[in-house]
C-alpha atoms as a PDB file:
ATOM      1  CA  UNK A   1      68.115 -28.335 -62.864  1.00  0.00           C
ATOM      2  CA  UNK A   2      66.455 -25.235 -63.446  1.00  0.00           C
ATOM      3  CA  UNK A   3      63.286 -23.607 -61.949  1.00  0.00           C
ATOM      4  CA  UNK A   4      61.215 -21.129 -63.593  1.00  0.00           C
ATOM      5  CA  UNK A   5      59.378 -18.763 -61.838  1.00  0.00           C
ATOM      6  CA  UNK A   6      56.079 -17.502 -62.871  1.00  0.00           C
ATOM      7  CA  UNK A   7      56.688 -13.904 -62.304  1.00  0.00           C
ATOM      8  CA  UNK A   8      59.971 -14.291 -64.570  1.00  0.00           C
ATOM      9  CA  UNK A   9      58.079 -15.500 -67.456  1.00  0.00           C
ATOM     10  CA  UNK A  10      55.932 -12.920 -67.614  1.00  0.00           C
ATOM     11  CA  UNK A  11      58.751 -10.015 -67.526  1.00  0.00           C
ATOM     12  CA  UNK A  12      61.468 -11.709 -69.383  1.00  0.00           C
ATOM     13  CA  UNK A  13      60.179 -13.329 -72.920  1.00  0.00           C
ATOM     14  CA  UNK A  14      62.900 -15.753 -72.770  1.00  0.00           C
ATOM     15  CA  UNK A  15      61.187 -17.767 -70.145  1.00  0.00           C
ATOM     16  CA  UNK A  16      58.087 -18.568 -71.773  1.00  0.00           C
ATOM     17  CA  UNK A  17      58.951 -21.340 -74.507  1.00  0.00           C
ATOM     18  CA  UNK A  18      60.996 -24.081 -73.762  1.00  0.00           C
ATOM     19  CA  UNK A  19      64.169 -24.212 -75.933  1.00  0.00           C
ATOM     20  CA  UNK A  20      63.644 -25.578 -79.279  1.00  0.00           C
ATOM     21  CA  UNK A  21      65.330 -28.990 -79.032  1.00  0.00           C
ATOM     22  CA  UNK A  22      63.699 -30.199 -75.816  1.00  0.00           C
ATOM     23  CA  UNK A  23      62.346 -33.371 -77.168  1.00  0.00           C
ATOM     24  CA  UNK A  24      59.774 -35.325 -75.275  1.00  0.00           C
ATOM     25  CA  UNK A  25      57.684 -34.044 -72.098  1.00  0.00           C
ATOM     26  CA  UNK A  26      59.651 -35.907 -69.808  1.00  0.00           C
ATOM     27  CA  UNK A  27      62.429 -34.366 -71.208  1.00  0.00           C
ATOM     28  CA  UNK A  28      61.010 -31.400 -70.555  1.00  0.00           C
ATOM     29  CA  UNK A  29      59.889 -31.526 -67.036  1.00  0.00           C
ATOM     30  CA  UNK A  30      63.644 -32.895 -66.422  1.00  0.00           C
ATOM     31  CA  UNK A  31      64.524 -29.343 -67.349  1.00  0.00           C
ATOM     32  CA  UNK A  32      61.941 -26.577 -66.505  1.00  0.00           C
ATOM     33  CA  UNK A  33      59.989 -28.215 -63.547  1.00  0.00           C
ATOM     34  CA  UNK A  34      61.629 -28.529 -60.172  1.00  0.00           C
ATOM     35  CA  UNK A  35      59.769 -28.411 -56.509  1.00  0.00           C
ATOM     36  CA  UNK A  36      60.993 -29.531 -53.734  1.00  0.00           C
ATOM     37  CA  UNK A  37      57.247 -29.597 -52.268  1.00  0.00           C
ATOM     38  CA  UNK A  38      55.390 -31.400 -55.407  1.00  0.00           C
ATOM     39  CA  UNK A  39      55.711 -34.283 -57.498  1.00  0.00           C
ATOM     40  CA  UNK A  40      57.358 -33.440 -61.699  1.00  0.00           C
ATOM     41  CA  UNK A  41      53.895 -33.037 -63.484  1.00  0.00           C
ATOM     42  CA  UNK A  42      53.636 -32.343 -66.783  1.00  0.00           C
ATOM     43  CA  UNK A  43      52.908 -28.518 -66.604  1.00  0.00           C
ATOM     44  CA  UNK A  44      55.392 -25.994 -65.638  1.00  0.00           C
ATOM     45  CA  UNK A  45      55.574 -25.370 -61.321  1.00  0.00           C
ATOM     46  CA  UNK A  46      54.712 -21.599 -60.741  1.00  0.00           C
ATOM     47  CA  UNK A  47      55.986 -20.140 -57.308  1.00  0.00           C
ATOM     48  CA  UNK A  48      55.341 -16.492 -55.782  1.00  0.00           C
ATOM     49  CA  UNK A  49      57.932 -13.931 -55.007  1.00  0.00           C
ATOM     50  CA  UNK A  50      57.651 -12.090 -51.125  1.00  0.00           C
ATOM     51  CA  UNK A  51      58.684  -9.226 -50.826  1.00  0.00           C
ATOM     52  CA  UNK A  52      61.915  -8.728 -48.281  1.00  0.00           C
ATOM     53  CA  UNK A  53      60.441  -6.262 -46.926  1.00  0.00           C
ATOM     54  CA  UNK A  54      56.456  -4.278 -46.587  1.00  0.00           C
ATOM     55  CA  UNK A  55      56.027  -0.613 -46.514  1.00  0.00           C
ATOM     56  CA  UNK A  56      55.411   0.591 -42.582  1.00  0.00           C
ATOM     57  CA  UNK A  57      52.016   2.397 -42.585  1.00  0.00           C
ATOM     58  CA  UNK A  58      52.194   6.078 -41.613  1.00  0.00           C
ATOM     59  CA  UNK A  59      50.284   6.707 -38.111  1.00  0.00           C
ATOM     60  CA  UNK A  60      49.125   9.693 -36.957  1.00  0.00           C
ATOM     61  CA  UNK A  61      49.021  10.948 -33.972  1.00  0.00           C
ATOM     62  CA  UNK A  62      45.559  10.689 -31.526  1.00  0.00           C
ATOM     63  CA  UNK A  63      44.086  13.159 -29.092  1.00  0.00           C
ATOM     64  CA  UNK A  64      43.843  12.994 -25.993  1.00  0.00           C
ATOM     65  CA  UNK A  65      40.553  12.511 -23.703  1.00  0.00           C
ATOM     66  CA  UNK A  66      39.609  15.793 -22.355  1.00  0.00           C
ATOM     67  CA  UNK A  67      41.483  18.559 -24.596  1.00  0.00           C
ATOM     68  CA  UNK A  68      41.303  17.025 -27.999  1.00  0.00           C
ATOM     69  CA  UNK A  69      44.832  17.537 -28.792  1.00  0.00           C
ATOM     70  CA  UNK A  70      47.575  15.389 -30.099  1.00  0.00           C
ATOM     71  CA  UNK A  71      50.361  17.820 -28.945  1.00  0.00           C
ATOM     72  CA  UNK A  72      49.124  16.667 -25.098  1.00  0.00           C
ATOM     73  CA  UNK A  73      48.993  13.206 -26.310  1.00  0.00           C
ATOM     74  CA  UNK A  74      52.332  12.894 -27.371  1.00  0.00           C
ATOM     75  CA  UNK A  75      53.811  14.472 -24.176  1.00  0.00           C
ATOM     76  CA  UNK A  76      51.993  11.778 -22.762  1.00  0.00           C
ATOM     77  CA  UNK A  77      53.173   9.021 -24.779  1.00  0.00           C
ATOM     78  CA  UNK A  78      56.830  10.383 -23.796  1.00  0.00           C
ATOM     79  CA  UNK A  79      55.866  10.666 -20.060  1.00  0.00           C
ATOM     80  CA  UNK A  80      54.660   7.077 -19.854  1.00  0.00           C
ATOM     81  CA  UNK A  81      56.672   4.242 -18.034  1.00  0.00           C
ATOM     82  CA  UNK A  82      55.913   0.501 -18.205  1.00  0.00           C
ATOM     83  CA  UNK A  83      52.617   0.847 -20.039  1.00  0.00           C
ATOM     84  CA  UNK A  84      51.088   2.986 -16.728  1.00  0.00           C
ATOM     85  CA  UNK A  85      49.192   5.541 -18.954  1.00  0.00           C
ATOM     86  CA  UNK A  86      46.905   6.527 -16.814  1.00  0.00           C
ATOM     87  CA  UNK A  87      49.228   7.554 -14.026  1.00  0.00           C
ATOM     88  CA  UNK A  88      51.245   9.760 -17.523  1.00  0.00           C
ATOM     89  CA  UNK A  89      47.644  11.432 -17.782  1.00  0.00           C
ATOM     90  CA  UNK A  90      47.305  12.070 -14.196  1.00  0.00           C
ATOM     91  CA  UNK A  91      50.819  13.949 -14.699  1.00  0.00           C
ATOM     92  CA  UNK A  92      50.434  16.352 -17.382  1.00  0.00           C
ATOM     93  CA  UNK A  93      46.659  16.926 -15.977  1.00  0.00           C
ATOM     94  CA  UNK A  94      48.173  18.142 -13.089  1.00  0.00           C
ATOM     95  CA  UNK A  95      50.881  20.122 -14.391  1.00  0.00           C
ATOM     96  CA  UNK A  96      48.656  22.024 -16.937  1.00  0.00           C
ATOM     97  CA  UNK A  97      46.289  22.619 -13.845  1.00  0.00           C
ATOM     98  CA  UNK A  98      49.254  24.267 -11.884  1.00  0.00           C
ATOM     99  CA  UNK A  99      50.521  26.265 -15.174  1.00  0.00           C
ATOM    100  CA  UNK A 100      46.461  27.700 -15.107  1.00  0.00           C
ATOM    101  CA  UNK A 101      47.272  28.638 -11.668  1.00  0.00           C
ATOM    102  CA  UNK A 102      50.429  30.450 -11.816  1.00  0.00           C
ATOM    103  CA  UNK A 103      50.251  32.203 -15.606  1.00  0.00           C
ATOM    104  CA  UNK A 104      45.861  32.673 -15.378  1.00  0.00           C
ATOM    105  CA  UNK A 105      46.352  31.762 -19.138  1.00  0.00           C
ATOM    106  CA  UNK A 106      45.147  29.087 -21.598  1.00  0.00           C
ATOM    107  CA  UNK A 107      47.805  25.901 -20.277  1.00  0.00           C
ATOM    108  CA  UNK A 108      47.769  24.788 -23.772  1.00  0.00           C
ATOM    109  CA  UNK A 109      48.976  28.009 -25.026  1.00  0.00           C
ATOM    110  CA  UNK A 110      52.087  27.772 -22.712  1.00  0.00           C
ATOM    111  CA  UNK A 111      52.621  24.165 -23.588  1.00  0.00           C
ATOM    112  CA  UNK A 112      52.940  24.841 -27.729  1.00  0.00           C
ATOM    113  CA  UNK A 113      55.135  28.455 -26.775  1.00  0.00           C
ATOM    114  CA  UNK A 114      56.685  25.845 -24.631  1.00  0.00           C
ATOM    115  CA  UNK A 115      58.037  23.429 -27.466  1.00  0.00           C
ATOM    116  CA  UNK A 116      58.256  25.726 -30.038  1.00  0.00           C
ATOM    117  CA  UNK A 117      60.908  27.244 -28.371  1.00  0.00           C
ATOM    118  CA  UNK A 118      63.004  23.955 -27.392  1.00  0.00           C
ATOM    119  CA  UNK A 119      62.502  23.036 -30.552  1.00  0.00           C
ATOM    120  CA  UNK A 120      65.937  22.877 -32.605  1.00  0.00           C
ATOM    121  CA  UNK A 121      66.753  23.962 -35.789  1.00  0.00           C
ATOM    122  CA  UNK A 122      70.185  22.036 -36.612  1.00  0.00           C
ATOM    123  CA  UNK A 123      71.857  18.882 -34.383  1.00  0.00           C
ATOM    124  CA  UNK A 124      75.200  17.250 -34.268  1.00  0.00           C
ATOM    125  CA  UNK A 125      75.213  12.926 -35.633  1.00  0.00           C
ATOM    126  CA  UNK A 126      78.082  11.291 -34.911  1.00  0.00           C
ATOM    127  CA  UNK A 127      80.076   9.837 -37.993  1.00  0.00           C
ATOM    128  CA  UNK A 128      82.890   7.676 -38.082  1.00  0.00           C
ATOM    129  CA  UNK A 129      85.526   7.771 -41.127  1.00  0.00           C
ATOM    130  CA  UNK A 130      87.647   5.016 -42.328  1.00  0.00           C
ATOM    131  CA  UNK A 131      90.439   5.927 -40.027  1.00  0.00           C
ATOM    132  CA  UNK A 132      88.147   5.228 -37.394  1.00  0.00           C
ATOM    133  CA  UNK A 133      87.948   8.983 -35.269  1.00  0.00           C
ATOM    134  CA  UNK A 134      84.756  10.144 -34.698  1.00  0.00           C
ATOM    135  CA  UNK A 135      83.506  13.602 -36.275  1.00  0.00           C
ATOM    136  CA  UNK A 136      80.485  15.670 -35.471  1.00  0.00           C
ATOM    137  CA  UNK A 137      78.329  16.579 -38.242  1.00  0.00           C
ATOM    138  CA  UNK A 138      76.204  19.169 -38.093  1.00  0.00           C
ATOM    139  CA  UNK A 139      72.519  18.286 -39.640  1.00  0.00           C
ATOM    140  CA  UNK A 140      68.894  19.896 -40.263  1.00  0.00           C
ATOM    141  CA  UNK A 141      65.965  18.218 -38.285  1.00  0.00           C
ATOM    142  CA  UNK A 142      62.696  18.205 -39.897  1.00  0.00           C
ATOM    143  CA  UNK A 143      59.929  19.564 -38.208  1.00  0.00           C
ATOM    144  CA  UNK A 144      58.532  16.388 -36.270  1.00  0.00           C
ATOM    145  CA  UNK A 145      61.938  15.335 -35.080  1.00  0.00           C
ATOM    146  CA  UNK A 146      62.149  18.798 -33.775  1.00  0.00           C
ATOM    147  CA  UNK A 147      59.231  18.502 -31.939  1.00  0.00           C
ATOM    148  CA  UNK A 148      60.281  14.778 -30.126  1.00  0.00           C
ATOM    149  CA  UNK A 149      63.275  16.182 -29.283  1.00  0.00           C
ATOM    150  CA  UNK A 150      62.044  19.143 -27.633  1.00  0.00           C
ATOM    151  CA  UNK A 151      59.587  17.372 -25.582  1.00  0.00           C
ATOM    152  CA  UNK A 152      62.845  15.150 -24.627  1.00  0.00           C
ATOM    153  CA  UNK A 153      64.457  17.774 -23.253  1.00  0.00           C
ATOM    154  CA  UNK A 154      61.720  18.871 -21.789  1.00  0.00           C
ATOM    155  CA  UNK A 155      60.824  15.937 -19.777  1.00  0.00           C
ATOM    156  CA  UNK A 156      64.774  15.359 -19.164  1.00  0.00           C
ATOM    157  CA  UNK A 157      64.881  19.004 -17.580  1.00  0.00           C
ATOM    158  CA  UNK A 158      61.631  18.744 -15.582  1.00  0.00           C
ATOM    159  CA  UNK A 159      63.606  15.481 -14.092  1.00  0.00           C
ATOM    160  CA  UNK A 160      67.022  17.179 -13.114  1.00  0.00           C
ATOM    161  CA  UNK A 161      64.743  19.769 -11.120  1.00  0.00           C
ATOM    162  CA  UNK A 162      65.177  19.183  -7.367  1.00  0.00           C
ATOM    163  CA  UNK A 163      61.696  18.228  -5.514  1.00  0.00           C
ATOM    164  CA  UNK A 164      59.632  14.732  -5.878  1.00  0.00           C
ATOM    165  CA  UNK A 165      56.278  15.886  -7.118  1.00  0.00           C
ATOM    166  CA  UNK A 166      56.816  15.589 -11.599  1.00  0.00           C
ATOM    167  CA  UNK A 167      53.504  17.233 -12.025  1.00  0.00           C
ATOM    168  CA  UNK A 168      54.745  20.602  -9.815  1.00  0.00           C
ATOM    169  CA  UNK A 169      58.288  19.700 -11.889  1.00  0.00           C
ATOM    170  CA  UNK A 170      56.979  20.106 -15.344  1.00  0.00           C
ATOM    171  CA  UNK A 171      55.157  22.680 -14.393  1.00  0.00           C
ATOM    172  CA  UNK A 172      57.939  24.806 -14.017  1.00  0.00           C
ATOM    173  CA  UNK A 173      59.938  23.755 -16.866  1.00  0.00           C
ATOM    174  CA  UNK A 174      56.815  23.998 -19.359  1.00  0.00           C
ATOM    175  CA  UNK A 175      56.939  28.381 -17.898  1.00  0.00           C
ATOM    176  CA  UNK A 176      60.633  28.825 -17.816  1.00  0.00           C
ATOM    177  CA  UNK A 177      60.360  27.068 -21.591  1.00  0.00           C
ATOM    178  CA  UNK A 178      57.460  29.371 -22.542  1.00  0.00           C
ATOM    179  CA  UNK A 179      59.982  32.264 -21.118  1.00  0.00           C
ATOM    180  CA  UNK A 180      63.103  31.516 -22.734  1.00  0.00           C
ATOM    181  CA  UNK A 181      65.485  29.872 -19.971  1.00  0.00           C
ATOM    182  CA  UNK A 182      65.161  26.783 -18.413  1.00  0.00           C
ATOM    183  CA  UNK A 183      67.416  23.834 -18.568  1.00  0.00           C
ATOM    184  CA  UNK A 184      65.386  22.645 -21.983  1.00  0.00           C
ATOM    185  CA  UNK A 185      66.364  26.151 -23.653  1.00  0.00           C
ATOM    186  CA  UNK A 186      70.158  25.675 -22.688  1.00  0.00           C
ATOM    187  CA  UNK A 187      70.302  22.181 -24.121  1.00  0.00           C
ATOM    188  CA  UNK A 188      69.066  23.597 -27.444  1.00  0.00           C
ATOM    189  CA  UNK A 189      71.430  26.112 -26.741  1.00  0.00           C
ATOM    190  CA  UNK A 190      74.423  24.060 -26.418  1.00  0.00           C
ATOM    191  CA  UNK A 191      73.394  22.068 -29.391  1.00  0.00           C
ATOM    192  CA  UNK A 192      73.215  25.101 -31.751  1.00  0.00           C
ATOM    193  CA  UNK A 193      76.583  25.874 -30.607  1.00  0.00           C
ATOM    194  CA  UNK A 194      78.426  22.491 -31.048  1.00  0.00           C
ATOM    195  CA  UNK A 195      76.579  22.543 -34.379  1.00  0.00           C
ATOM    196  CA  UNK A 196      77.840  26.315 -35.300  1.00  0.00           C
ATOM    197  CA  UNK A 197      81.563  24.796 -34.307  1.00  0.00           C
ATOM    198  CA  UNK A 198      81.709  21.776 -36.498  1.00  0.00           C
ATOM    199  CA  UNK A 199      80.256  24.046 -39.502  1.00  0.00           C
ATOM    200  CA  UNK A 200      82.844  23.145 -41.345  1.00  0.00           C
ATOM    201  CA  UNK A 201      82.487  19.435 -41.210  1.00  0.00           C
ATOM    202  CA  UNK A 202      79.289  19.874 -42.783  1.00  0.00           C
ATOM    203  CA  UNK A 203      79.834  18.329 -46.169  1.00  0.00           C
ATOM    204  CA  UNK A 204      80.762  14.684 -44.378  1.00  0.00           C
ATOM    205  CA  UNK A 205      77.187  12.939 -44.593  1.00  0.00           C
END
């Protein structure tokens, strides 16, 4: 049997006749009309082609409540656990309070200098070849993988400090960031530098 689809017939010429010595309809519909949902009529049985797969929509970024910016709300997308987004707000609010405190300078300000600096240039991915050992290939990160990573590290750093209070945590780390040390800055650090070693592995991608 053969089934004939109605997209087909409209790209490919071939499928829009039946072949010349087809004889009588039912003849025909032996040959061009199969469904295993409807009965054999006498016209042809059209069906739709899906698509495997849809396009994801791009999404950008919102602001948050009281500064407006979508910088903050991403840190606080990245700070939140188990859906608790208030208590994430309560964080950062806290910490950008303290960084007011200690630098008497606009928090937001600190918190851009912050992850601009974290922010990495180059990375190391993991490849495997067919032998099976592992290589590490340096690549370039675009400019909004960049920025998750940084506010990764961040947040990683800000958790390796000693001391139980997050908001007094990140704080710190956000300064030291702005600054140029901090355990965020020596991650990026040690990234540049494993990059910089496997240099020459650079055409494996």
């Amino acid at each position: 049997m053969k089934v004939v689809c109605t997209a087909w017939r409209e790209i490919f010429p071939i499928f829009r006749d039946p072949p010349y010595n087809m004889g009588s309809k039912s003849q025909k519909n032996k040959w061009f009309v199969f469904s295993p949902y409807k009965k054999k009529t006498d016209s042809w049985t059209s069906f739709t082609l899906m698509s495997r797969r849809g396009t994801a929509e791009k999404r950008t970024a919102k602001s948050d409540p009281i500064f407006r910016n979508r910088l903050v709300n991403m840190v606080v997308n990245r700070i939140m656990k188990d859906g608790k987004k208030s208590l994430a707000y309560q964080i950062l609010y806290r910490a950008v309070k303290k960084i007011q405190q200690k630098t008497e300078t606009n928090p937001l300000l600190v918190l851009r200098q912050a992850i601009r600096r974290v922010t990495p240039n180059i990375g190391v991915k993991t490849r495997r070849n067919k032998k099976g050992s592992t290589r590490k290939v340096p690549i370039e990160i675009g400019s909004k993988q960049g920025r998750a990573l940084a506010i990764r590290w961040l947040l990683e750093a800000s958790q390796k400090r000693p001391g139980r209070n997050m908001a007094f945590k990140l704080s710190s780390e956000l300064v030291d960031a702005a600054k140029g040390s901090g355990g965020a800055i020596r991650k990026k650090e040690a990234t540049h530098r494993m990059a910089e070693a496997n240099r020459a592995l650079a055409h494996f991608r």
